[in-house]
Structure formats: structure tokens, C-alpha cells
PDB file of N, CA and C in Angstrom:
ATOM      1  N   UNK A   1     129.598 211.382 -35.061  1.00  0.00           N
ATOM      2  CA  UNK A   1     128.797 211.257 -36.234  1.00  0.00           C
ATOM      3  C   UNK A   1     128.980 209.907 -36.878  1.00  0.00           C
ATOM      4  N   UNK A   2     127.466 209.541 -37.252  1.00  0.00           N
ATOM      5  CA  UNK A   2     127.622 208.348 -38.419  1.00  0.00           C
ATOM      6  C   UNK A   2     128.230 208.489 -39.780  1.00  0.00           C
ATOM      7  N   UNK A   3     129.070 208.107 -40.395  1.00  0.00           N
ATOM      8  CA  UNK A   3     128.901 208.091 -41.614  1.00  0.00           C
ATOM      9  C   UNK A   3     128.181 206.899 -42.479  1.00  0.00           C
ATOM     10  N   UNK A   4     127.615 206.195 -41.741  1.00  0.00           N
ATOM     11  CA  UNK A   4     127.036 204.719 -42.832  1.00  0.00           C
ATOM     12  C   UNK A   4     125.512 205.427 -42.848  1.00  0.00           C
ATOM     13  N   UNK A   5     124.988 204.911 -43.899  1.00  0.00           N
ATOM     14  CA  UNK A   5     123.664 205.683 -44.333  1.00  0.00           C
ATOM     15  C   UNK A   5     122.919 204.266 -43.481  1.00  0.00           C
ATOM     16  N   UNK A   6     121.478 205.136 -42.986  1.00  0.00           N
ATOM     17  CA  UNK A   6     120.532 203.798 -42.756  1.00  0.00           C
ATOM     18  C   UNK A   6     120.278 203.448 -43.927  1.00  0.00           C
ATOM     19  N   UNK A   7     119.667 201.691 -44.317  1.00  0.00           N
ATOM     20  CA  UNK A   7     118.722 201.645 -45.938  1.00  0.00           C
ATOM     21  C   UNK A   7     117.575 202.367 -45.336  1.00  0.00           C
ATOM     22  N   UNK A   8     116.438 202.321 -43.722  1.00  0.00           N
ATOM     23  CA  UNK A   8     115.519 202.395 -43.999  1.00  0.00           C
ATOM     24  C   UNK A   8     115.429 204.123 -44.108  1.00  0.00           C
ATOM     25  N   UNK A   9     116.155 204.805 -43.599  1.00  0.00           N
ATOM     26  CA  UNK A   9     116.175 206.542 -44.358  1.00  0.00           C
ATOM     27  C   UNK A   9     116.843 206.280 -45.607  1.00  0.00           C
ATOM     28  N   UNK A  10     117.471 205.427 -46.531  1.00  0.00           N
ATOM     29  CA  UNK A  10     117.282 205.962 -47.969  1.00  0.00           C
ATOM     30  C   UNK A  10     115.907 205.573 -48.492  1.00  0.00           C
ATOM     31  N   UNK A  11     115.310 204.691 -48.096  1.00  0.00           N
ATOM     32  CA  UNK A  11     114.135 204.213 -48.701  1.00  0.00           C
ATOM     33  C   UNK A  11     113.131 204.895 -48.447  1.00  0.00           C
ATOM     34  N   UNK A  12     113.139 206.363 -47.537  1.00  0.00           N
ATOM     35  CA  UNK A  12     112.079 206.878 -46.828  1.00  0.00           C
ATOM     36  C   UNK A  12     112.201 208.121 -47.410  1.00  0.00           C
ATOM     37  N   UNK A  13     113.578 208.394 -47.951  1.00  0.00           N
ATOM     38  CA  UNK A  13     114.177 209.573 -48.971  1.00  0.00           C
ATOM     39  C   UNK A  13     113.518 209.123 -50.335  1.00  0.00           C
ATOM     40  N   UNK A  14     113.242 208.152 -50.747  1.00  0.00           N
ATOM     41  CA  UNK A  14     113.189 207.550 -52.011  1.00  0.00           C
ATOM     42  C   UNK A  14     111.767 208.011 -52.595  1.00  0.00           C
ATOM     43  N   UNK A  15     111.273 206.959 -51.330  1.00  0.00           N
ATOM     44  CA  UNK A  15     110.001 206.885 -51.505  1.00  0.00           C
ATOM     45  C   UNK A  15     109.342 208.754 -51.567  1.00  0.00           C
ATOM     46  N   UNK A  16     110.213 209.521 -50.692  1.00  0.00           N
ATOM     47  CA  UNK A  16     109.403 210.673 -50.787  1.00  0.00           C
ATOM     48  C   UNK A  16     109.662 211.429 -51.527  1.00  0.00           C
ATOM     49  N   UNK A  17     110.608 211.179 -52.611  1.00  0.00           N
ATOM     50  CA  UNK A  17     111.134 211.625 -54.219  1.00  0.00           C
ATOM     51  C   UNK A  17     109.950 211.287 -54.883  1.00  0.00           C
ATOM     52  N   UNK A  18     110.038 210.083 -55.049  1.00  0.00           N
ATOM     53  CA  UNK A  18     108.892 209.650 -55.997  1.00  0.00           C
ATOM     54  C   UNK A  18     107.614 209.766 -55.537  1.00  0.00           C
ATOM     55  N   UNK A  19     106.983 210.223 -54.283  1.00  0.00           N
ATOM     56  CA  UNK A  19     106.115 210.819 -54.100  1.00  0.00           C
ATOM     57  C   UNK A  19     105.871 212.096 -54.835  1.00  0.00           C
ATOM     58  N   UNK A  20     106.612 212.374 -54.464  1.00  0.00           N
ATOM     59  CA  UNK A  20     106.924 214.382 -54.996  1.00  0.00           C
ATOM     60  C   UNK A  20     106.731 214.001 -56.482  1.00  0.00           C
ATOM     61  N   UNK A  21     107.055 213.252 -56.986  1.00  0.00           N
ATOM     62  CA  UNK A  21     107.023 213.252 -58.957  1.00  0.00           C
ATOM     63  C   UNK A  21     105.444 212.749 -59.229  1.00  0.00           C
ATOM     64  N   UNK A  22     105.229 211.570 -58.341  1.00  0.00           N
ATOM     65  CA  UNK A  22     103.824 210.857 -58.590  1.00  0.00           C
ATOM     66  C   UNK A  22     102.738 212.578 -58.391  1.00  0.00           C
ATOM     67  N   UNK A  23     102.941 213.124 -57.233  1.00  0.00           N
ATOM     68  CA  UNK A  23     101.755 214.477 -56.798  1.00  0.00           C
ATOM     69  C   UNK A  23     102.200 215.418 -58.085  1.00  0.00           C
ATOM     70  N   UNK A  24     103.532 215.359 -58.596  1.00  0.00           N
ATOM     71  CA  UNK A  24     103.423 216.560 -59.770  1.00  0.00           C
ATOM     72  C   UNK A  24     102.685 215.641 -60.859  1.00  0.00           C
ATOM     73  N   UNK A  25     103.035 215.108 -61.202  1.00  0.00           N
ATOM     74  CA  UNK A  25     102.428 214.318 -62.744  1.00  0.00           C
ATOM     75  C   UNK A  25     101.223 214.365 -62.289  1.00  0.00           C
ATOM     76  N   UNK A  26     100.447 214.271 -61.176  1.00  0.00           N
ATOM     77  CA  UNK A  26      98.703 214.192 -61.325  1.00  0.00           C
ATOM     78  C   UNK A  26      98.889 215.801 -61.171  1.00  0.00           C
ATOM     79  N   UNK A  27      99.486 216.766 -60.736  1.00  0.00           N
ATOM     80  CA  UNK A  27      99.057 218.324 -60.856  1.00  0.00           C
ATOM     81  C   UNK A  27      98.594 218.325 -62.525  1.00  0.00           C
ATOM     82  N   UNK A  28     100.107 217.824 -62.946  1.00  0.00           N
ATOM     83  CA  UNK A  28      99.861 218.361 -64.727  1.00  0.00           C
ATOM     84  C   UNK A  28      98.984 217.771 -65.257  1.00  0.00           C
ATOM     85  N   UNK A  29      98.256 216.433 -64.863  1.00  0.00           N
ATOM     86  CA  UNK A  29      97.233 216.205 -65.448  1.00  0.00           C
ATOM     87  C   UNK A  29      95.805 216.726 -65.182  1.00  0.00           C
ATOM     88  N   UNK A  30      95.671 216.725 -64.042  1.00  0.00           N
ATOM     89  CA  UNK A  30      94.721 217.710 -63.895  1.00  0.00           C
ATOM     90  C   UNK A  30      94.651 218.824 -64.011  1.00  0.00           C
ATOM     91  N   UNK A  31      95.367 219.348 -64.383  1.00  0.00           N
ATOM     92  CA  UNK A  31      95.480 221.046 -64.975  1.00  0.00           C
ATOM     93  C   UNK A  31      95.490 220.940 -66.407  1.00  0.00           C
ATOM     94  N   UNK A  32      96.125 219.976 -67.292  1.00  0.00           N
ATOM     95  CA  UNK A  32      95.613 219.343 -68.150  1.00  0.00           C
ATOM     96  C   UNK A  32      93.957 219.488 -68.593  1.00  0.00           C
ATOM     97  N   UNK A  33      93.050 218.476 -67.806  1.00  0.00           N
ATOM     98  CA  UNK A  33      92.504 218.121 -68.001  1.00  0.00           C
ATOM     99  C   UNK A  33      91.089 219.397 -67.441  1.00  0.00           C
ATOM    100  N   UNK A  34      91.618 220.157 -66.718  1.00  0.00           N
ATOM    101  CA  UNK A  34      91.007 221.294 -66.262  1.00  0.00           C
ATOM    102  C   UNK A  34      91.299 222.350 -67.627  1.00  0.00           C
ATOM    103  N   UNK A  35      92.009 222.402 -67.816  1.00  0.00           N
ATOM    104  CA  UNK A  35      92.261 223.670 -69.208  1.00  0.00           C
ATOM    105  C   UNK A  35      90.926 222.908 -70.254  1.00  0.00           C
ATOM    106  N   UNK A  36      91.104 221.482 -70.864  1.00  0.00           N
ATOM    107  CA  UNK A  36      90.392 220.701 -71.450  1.00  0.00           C
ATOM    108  C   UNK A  36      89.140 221.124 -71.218  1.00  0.00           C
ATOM    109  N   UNK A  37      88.590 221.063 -69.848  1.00  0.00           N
ATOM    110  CA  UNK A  37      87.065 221.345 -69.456  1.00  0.00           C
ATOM    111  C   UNK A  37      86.955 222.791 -70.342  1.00  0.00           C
ATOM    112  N   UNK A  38      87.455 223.847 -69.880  1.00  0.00           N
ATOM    113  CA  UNK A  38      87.296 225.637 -70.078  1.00  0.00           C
ATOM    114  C   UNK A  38      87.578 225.090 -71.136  1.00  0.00           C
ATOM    115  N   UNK A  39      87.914 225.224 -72.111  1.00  0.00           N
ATOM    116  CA  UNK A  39      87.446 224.949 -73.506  1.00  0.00           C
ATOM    117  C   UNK A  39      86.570 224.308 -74.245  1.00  0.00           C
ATOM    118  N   UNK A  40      85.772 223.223 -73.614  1.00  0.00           N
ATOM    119  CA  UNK A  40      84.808 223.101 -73.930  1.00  0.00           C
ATOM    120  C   UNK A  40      83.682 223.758 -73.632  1.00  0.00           C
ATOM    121  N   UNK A  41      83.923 224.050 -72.294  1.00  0.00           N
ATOM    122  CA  UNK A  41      82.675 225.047 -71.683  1.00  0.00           C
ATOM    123  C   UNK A  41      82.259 226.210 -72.391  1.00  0.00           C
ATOM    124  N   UNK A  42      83.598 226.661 -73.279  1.00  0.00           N
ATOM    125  CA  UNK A  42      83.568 227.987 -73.984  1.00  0.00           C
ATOM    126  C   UNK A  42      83.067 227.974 -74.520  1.00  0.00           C
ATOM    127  N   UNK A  43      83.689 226.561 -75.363  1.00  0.00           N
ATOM    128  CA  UNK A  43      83.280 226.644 -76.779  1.00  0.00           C
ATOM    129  C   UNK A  43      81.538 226.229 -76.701  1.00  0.00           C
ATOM    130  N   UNK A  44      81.454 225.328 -76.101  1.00  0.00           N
ATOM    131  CA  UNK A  44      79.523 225.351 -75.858  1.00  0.00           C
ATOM    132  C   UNK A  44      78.927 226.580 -75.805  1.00  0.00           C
ATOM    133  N   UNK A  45      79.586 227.305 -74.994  1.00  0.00           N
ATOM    134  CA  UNK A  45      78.199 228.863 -74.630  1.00  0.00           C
ATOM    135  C   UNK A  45      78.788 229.259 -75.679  1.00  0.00           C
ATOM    136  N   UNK A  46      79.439 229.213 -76.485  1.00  0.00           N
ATOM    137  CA  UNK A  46      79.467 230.206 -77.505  1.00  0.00           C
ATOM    138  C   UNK A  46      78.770 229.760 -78.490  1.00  0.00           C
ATOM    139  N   UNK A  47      78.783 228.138 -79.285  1.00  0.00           N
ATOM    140  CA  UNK A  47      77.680 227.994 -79.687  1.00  0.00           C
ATOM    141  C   UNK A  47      76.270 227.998 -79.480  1.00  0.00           C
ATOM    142  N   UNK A  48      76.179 227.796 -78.078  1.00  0.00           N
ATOM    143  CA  UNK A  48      74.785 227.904 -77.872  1.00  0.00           C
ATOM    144  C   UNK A  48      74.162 229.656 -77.299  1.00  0.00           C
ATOM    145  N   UNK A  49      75.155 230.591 -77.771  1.00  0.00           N
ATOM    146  CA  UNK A  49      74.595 232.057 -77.371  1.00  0.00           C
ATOM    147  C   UNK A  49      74.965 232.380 -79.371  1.00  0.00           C
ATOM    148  N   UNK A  50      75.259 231.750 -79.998  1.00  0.00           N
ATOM    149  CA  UNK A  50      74.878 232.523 -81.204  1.00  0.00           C
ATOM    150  C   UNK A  50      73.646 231.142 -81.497  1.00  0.00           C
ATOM    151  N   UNK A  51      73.410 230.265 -81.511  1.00  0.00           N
ATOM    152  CA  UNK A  51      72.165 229.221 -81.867  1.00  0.00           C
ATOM    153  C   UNK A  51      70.906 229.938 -81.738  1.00  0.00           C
ATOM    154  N   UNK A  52      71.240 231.303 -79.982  1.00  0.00           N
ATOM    155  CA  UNK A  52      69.960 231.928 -79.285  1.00  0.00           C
ATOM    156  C   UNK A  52      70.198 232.981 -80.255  1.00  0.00           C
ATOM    157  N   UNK A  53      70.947 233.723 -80.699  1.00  0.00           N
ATOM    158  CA  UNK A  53      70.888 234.722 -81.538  1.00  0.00           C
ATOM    159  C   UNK A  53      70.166 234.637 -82.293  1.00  0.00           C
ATOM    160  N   UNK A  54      70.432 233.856 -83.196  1.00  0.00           N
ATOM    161  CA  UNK A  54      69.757 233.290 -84.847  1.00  0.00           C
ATOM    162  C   UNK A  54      68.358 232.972 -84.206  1.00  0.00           C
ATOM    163  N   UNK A  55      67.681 232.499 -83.232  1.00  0.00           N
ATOM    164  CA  UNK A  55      66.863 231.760 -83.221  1.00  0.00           C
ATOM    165  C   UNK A  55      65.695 233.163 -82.704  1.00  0.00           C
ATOM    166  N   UNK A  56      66.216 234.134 -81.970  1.00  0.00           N
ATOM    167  CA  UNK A  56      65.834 235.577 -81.622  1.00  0.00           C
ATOM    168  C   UNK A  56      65.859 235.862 -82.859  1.00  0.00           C
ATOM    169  N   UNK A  57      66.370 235.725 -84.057  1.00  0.00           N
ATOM    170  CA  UNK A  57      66.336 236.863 -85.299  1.00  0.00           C
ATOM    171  C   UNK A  57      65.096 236.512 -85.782  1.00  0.00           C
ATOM    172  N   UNK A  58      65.240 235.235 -86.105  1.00  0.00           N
ATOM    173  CA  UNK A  58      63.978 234.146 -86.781  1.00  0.00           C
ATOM    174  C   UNK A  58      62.970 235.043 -85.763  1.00  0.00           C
ATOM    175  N   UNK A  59      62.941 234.533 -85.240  1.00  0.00           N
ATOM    176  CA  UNK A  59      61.483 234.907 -84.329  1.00  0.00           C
ATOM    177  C   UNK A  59      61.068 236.327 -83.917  1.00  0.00           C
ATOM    178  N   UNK A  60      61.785 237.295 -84.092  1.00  0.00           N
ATOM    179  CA  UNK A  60      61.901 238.517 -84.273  1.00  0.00           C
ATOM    180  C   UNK A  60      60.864 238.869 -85.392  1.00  0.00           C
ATOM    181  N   UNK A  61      61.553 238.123 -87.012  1.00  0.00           N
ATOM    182  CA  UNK A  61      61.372 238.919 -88.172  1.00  0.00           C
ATOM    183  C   UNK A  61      59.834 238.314 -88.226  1.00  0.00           C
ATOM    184  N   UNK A  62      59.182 236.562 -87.541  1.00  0.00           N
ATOM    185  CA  UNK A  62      58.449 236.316 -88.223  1.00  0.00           C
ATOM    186  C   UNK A  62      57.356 236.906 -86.995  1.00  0.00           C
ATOM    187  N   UNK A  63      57.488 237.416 -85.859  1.00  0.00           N
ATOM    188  CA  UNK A  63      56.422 238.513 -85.272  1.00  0.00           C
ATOM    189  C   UNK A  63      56.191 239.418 -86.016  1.00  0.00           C
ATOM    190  N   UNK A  64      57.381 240.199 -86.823  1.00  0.00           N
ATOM    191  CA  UNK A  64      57.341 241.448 -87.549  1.00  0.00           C
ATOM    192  C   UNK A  64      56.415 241.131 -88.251  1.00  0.00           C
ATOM    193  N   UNK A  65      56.596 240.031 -89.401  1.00  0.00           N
ATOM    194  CA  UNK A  65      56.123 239.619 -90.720  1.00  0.00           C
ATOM    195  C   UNK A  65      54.049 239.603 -89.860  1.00  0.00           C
ATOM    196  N   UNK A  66      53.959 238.513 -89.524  1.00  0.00           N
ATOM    197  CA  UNK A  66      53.137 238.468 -88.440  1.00  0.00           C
ATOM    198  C   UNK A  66      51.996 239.838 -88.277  1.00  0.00           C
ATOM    199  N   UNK A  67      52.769 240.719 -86.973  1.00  0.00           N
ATOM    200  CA  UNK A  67      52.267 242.075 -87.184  1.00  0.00           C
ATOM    201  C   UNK A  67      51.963 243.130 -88.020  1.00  0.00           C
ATOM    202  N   UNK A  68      52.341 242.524 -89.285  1.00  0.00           N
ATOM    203  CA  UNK A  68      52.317 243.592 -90.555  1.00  0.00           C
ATOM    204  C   UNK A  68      51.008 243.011 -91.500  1.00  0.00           C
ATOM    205  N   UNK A  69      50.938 241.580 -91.309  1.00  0.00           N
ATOM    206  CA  UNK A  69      49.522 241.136 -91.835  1.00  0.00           C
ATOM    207  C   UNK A  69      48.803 241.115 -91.255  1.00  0.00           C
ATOM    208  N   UNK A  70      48.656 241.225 -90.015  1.00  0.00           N
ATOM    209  CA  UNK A  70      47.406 240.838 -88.816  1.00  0.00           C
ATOM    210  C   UNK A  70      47.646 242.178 -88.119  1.00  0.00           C
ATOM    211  N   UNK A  71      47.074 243.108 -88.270  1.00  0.00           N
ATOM    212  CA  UNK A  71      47.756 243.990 -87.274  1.00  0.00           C
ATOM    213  C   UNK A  71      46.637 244.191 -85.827  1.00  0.00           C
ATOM    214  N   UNK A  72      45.324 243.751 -86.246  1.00  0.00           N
ATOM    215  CA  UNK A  72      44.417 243.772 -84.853  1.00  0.00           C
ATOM    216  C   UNK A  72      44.776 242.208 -84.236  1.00  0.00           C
ATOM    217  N   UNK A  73      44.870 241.269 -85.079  1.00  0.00           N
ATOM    218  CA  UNK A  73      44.747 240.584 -84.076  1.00  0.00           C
ATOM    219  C   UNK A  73      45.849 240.772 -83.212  1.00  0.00           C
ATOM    220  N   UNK A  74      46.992 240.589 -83.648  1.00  0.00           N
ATOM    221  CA  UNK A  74      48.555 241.204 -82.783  1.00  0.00           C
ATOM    222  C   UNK A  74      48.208 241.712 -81.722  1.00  0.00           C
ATOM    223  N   UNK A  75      47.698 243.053 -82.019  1.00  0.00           N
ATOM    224  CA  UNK A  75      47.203 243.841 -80.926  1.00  0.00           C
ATOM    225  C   UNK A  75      46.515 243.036 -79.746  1.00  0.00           C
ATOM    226  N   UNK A  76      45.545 242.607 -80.222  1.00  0.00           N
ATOM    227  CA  UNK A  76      44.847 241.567 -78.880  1.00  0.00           C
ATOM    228  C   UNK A  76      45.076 241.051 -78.343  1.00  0.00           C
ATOM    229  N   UNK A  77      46.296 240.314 -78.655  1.00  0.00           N
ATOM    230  CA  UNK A  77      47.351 239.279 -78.315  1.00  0.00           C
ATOM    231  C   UNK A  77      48.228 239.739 -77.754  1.00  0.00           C
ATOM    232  N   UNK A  78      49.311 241.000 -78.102  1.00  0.00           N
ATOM    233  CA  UNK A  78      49.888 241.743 -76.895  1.00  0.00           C
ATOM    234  C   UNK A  78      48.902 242.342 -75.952  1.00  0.00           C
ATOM    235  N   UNK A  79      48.188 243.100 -75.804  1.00  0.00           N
ATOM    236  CA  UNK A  79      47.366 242.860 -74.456  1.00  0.00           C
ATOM    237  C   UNK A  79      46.709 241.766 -73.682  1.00  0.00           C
ATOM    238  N   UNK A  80      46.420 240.631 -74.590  1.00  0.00           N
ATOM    239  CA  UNK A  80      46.170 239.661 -73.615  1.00  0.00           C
ATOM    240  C   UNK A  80      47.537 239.250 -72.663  1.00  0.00           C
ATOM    241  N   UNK A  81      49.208 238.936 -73.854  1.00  0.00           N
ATOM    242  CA  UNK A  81      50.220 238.373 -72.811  1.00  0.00           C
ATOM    243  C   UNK A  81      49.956 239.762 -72.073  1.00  0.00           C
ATOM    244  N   UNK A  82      50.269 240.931 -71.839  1.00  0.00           N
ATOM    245  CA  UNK A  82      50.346 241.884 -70.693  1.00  0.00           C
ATOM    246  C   UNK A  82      49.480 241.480 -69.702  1.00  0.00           C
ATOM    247  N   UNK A  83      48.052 241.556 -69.943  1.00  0.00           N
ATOM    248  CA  UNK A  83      47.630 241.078 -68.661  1.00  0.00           C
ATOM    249  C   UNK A  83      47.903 239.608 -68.088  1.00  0.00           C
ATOM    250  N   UNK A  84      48.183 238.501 -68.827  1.00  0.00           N
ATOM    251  CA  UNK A  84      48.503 237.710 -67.867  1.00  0.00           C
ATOM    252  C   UNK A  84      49.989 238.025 -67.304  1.00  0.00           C
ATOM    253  N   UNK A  85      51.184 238.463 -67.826  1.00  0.00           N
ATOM    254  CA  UNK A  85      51.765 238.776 -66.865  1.00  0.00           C
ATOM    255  C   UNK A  85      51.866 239.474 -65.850  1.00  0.00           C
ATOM    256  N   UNK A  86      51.339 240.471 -66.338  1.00  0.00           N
ATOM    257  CA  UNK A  86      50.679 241.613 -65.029  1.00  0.00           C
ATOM    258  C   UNK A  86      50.042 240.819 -63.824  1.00  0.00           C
ATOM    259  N   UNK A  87      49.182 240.136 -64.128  1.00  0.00           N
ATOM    260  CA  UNK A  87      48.581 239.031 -63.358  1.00  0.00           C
ATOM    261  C   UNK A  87      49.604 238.071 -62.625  1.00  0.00           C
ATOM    262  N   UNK A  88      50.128 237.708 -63.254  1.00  0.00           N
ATOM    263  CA  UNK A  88      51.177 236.469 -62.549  1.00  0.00           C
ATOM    264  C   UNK A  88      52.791 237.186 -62.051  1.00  0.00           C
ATOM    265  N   UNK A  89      52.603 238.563 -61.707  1.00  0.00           N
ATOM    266  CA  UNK A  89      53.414 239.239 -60.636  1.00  0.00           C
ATOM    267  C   UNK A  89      52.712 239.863 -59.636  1.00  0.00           C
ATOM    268  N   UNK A  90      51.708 239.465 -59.416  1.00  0.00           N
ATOM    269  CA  UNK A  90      51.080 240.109 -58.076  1.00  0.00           C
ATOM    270  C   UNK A  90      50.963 239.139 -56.963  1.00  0.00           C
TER     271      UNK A  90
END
């Protein structure tokens, strides 16, 4: 047996230490930076599924409002959209 170390196996030990630290520090940053994304992503659909809420209420109440003063024309108007959709699934 040797006992004298090669330099070029400590430098090949070295180097693959600080490999190993360089590949963790980009894990944590990109997991980092991946958690970062899912929170924004969240937080977007969540504003933009109550924006659709409110914007369904609005438009809800002012059909209602709508149908309560006009009530034939309404009518004409939901059967006209029916038949064109009826129409544009065949």
C-alpha cells in the first residue's frame, strides 16, 4: 500500500465536493424559485375566479333587471340565442 496521497485524486475529490454543493445550491434555488411560481399561479386564479364571480353577478342581476322590463322582447332573444346554438351543434 501507498500511503502518499496523489494531488491529482485530491483535486478530483475536491472538485467533486464542490460539485455536490454547486448541484445542491441550484436544487434550493430552483425549488425556491418553483414554490415562487405556485404562488403566484394561485394567487392569479384566485383573483381572476372571484373577478369571474363578480362579473357573473353583474351580469346576472342586469339580465334579471333587463327581463323584468322587457319581458317579450327577452323572450325573442332567448329563442333566437337557442336556435342559433342549436344550429351551430349540428
Amino acid at each position: 500500500m501507498r500511503s502518499e496521497s496523489n494531488p491529482v485524486d485530491n483535486t478530483f475529490q475536491g472538485a467533486g465536493h464542490d460539485a455536490r454543493n454547486l448541484i445542491g445550491d441550484i436544487a434550493s434555488k430552483v425549488e425556491a424559485g418553483a414554490k415562487q411560481a405556485t404562488d403566484a399561479v394561485y394567487n392569479t386564479l384566485g383573483q381572476q375566479c372571484q373577478f369571474t364571480a363578480e362579473t357573473l353577478t353583474r351580469a346576472g342581476k342586469k339580465a334579471a333587471d333587463l327581463s323584468r322590463r322587457y319581458p317579450l322582447p327577452m323572450v325573442g332573444a332567448a329563442l333566437a340565442l337557442g336556435f342559433l346554438i342549436g344550429r351551430s351543434r349540428r
